[in-house]
N, C-alpha and C. Protein backbone atom coordinates (compact mmCIF):
# COMPACT_ATOMS: atom_id res chain seq x y z
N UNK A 1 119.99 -159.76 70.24
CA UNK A 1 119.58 -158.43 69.81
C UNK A 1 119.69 -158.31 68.30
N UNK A 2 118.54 -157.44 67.67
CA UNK A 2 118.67 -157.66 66.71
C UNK A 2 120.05 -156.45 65.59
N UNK A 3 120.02 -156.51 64.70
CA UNK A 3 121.04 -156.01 63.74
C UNK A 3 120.91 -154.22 64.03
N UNK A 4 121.78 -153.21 64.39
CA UNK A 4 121.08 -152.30 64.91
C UNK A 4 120.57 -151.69 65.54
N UNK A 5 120.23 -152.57 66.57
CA UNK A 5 119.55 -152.35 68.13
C UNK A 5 120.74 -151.62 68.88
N UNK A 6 119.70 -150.59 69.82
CA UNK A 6 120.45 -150.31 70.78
C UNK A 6 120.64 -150.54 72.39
N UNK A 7 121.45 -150.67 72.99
CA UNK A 7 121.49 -150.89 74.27
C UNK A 7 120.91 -150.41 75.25
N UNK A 8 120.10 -150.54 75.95
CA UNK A 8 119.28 -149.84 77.31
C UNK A 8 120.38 -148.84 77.68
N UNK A 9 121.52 -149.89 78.52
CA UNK A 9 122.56 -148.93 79.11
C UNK A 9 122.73 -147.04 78.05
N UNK A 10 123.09 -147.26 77.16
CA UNK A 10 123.18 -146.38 76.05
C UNK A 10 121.94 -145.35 76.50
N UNK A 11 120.46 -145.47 75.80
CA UNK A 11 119.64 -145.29 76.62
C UNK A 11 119.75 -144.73 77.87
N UNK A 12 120.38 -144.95 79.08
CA UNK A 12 120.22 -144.82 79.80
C UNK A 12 121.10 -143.68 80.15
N UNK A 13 122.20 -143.98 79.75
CA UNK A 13 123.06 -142.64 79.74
C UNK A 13 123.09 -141.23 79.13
N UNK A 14 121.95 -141.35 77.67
CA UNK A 14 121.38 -140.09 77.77
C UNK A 14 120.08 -139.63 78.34
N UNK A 15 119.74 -140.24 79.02
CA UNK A 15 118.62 -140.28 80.08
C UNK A 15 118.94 -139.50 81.03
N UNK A 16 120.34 -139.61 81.80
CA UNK A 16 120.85 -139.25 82.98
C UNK A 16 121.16 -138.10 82.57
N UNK A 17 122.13 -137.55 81.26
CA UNK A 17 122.53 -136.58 81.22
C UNK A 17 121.36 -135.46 81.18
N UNK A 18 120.58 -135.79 80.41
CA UNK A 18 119.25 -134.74 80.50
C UNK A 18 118.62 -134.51 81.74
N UNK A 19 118.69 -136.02 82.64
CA UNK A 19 117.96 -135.93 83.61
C UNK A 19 118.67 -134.52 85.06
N UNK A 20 119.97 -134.33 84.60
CA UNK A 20 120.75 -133.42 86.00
C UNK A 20 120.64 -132.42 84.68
N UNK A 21 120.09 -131.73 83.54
CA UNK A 21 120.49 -131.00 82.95
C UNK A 21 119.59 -129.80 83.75
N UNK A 22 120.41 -128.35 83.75
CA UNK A 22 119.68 -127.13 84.76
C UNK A 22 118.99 -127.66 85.69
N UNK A 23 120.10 -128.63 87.18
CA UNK A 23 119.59 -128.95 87.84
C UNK A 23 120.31 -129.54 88.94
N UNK A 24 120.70 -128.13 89.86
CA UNK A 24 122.38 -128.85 90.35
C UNK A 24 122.34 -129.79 91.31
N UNK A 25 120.96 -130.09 92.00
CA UNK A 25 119.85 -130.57 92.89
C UNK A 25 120.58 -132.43 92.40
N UNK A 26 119.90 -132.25 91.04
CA UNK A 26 119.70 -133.61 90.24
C UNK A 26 120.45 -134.53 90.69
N UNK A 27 120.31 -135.66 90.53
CA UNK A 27 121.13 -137.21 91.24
C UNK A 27 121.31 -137.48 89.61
N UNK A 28 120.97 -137.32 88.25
CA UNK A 28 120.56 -138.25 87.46
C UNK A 28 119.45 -139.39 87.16
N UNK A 29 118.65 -139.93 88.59
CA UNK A 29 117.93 -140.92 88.87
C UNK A 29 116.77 -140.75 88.59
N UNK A 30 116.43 -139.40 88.61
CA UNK A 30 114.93 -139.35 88.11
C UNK A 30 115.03 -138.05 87.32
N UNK A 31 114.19 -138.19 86.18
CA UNK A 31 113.66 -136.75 85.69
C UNK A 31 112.23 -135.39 85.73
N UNK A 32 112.43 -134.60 85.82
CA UNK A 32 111.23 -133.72 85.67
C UNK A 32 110.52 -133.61 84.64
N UNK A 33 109.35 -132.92 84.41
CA UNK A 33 108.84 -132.91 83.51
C UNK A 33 109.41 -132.03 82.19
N UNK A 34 109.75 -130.96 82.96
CA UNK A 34 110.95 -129.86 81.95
C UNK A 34 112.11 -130.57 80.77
N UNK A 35 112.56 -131.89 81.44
CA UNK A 35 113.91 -132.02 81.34
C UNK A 35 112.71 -133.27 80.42
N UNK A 36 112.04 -133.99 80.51
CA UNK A 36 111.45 -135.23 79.77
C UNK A 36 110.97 -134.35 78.70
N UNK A 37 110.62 -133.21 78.30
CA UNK A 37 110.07 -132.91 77.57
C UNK A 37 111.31 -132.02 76.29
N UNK A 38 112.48 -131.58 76.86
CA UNK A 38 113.84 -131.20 76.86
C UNK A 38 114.45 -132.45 75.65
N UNK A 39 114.46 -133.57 76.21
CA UNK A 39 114.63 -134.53 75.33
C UNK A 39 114.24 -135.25 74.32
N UNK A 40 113.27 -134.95 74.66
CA UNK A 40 112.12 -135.55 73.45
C UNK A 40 112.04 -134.18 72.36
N UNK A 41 112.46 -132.83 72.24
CA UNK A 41 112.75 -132.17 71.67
C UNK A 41 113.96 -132.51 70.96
N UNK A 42 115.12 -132.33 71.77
CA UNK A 42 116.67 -131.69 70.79
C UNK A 42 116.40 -133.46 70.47
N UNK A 43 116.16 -134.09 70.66
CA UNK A 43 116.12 -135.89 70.08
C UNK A 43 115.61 -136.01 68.87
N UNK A 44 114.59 -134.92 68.93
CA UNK A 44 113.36 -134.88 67.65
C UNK A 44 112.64 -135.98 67.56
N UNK A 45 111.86 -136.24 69.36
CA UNK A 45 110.78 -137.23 69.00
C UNK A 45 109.65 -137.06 68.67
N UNK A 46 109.86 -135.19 69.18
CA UNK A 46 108.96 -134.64 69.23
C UNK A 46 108.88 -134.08 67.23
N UNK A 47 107.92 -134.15 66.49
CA UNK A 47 108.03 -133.80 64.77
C UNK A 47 107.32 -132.47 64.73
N UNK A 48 105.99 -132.60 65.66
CA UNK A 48 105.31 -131.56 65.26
C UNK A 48 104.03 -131.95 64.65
N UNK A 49 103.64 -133.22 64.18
CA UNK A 49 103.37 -133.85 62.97
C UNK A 49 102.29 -135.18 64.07
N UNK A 50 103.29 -135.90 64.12
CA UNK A 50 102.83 -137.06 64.88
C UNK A 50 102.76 -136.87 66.33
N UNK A 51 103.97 -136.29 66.73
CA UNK A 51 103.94 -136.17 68.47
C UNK A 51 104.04 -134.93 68.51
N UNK A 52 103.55 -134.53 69.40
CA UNK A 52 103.55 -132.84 69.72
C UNK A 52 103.89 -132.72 71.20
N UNK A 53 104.54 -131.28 71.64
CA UNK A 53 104.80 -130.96 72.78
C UNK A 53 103.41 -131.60 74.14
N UNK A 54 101.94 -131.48 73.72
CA UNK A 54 101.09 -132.06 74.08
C UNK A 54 101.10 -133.37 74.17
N UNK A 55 101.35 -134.16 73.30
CA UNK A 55 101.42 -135.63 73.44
C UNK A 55 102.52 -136.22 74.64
N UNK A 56 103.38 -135.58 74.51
CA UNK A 56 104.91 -135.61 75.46
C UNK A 56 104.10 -135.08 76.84
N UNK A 57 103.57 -134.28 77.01
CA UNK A 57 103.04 -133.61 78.38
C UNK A 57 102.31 -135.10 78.78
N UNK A 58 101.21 -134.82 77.91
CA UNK A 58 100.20 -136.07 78.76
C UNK A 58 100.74 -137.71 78.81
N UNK A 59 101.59 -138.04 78.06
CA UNK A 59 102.67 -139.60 78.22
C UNK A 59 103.11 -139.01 79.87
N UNK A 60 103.91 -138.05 80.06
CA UNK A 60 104.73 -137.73 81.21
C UNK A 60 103.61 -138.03 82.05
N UNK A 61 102.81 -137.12 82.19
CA UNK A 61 101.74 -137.55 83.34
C UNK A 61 100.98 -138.85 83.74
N UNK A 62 100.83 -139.41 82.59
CA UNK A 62 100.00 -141.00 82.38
C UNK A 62 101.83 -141.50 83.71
N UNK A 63 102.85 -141.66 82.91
CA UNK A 63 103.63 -142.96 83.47
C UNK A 63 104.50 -142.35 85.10
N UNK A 64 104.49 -141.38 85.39
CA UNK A 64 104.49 -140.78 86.76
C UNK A 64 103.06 -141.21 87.84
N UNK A 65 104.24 -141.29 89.12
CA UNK A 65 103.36 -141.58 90.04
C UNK A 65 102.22 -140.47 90.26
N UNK A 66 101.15 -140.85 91.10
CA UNK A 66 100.42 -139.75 91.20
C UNK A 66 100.37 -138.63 91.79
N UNK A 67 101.56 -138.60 92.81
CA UNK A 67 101.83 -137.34 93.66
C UNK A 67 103.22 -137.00 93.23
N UNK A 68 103.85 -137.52 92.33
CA UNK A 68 105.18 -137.47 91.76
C UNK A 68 105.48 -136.00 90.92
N UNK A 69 106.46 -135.51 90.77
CA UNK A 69 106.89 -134.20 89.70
C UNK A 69 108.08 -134.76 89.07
N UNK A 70 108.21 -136.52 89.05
CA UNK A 70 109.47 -136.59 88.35
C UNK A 70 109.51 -138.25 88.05
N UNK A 71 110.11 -138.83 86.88
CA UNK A 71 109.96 -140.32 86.67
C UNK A 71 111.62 -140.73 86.40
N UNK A 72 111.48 -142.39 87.25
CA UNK A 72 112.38 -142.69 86.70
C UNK A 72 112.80 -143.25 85.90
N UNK A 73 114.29 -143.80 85.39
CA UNK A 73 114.54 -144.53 84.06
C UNK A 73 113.81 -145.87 83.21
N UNK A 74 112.76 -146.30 84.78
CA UNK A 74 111.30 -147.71 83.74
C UNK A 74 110.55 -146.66 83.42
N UNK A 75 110.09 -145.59 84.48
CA UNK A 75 109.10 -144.93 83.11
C UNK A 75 109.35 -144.05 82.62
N UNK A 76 110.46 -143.70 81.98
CA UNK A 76 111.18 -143.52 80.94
C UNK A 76 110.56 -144.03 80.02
N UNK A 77 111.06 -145.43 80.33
CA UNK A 77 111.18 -146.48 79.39
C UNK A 77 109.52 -146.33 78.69
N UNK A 78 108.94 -146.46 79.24
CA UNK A 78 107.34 -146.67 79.79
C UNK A 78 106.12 -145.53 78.79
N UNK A 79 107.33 -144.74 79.03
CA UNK A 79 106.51 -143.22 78.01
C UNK A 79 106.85 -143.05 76.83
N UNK A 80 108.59 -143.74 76.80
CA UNK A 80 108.99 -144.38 75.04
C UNK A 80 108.63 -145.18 74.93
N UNK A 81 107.75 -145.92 75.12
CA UNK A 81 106.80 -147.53 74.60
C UNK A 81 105.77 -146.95 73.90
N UNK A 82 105.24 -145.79 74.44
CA UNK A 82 104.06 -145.09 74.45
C UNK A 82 104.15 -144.77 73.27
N UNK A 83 105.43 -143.49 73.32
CA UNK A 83 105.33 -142.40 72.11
C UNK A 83 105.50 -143.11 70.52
N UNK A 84 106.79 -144.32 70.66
CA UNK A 84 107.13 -144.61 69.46
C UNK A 84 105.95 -144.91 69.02
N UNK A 85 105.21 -145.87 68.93
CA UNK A 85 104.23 -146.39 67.64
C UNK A 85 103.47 -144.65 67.61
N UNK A 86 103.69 -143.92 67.63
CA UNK A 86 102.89 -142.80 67.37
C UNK A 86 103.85 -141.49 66.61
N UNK A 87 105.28 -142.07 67.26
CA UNK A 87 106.21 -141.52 66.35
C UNK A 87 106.58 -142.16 64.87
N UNK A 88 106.63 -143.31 64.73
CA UNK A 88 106.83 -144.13 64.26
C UNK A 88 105.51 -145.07 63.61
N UNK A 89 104.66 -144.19 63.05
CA UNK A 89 103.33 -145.26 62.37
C UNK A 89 103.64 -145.81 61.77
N UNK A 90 103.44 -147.10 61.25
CA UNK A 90 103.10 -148.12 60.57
C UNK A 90 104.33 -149.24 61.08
N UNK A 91 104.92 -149.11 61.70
CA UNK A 91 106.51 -149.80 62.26
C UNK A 91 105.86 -150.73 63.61
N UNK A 92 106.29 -152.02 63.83
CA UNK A 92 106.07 -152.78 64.86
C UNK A 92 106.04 -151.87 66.27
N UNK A 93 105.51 -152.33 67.17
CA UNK A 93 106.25 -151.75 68.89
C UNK A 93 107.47 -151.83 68.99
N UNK A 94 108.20 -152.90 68.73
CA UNK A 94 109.40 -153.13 69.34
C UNK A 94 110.36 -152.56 67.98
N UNK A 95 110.12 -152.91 66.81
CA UNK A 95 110.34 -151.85 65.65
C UNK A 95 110.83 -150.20 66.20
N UNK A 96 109.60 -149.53 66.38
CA UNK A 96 109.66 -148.17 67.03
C UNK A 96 110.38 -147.73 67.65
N UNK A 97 109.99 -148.69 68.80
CA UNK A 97 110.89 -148.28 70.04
C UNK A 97 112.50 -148.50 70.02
N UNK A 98 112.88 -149.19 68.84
CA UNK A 98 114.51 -149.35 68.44
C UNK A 98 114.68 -147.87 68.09
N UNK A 99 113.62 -147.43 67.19
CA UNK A 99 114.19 -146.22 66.18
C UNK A 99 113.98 -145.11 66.93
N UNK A 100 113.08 -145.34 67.78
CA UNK A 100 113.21 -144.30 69.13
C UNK A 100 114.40 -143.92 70.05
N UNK A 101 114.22 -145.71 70.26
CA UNK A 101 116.50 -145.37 71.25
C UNK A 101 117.32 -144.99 70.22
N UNK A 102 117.81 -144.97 68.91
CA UNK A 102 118.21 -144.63 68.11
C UNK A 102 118.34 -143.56 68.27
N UNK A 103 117.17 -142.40 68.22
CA UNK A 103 117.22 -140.97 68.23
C UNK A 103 118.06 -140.41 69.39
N UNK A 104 117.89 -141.19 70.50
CA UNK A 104 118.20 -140.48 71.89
C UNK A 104 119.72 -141.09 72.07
N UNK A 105 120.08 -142.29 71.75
CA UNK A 105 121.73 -142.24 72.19
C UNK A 105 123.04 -141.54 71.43
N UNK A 106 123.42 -141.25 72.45
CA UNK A 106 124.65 -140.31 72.00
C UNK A 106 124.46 -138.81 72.46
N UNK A 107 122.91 -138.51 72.55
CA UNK A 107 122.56 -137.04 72.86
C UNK A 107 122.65 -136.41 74.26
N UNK A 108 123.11 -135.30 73.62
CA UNK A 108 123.39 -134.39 75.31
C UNK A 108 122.36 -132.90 74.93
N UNK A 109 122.46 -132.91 76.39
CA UNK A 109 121.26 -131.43 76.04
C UNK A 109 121.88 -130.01 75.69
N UNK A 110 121.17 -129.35 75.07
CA UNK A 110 121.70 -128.41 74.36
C UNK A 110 121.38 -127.22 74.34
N UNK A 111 122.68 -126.06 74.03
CA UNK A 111 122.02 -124.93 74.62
C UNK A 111 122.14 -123.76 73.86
N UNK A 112 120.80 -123.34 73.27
CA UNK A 112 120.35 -122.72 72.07
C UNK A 112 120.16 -121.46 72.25
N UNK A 113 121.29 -120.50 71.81
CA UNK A 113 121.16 -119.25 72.21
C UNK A 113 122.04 -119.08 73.05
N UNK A 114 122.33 -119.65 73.60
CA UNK A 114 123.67 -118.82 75.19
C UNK A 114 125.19 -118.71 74.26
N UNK A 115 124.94 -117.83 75.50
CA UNK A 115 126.17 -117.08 75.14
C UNK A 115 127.41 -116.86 76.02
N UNK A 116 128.45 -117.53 76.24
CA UNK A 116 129.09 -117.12 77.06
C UNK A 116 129.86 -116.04 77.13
């Protein structure tokens, strides 16, 4: 691995946390579209610029099954293959997609405005 890189597992664990986030149902194992789009926000994959709430919608739908309302952690993986070179112009695939897991490990979902 190279200098920097991050770990799938890592990856994967803020995957899960988003994935049961407002969702008492949730296993962790798969996510909704709410919650994929949830992350790619407070992560800031989403800029505004390069990727937009739209771009995130239609990735979700492309790497979900076709009768599906929810993906799991390969297409995850599958829709961050997608987004980075588009988050990330002029940077390799595998480039991207580092600075992509980058954004997302360590993150938990967040809650903007509440009040207890």
């Amino acid at each position: 691995m190279a200098e920097g890189s991050v770990s799938v597992a890592e990856v994967e664990t803020s995957f899960q946390k988003f994935a049961v986030h407002g969702d008492t149902k949730a296993t962790g194992k798969e996510m909704n579209g709410k919650n994929f789009a949830k992350i790619c926000k407070d992560c800031h994959i989403i800029d505004g610029k390069n990727v937009t709430t739209t771009d995130v919608d239609i990735v979700f739908s492309k790497v979900k099954a076709k009768s599906a309302r929810v993906i799991t952690f390969e297409q995850f993986n599958q829709a961050l293959t997608e987004l980075a070179p588009k988050r990330f112009k002029g940077k390799s695939k595998e480039e991207a997609l580092q600075q992509l897991y980058g954004l997302i490990v360590g993150k938990e979902p967040t809650n903007i405005g509440v009040t207890v």
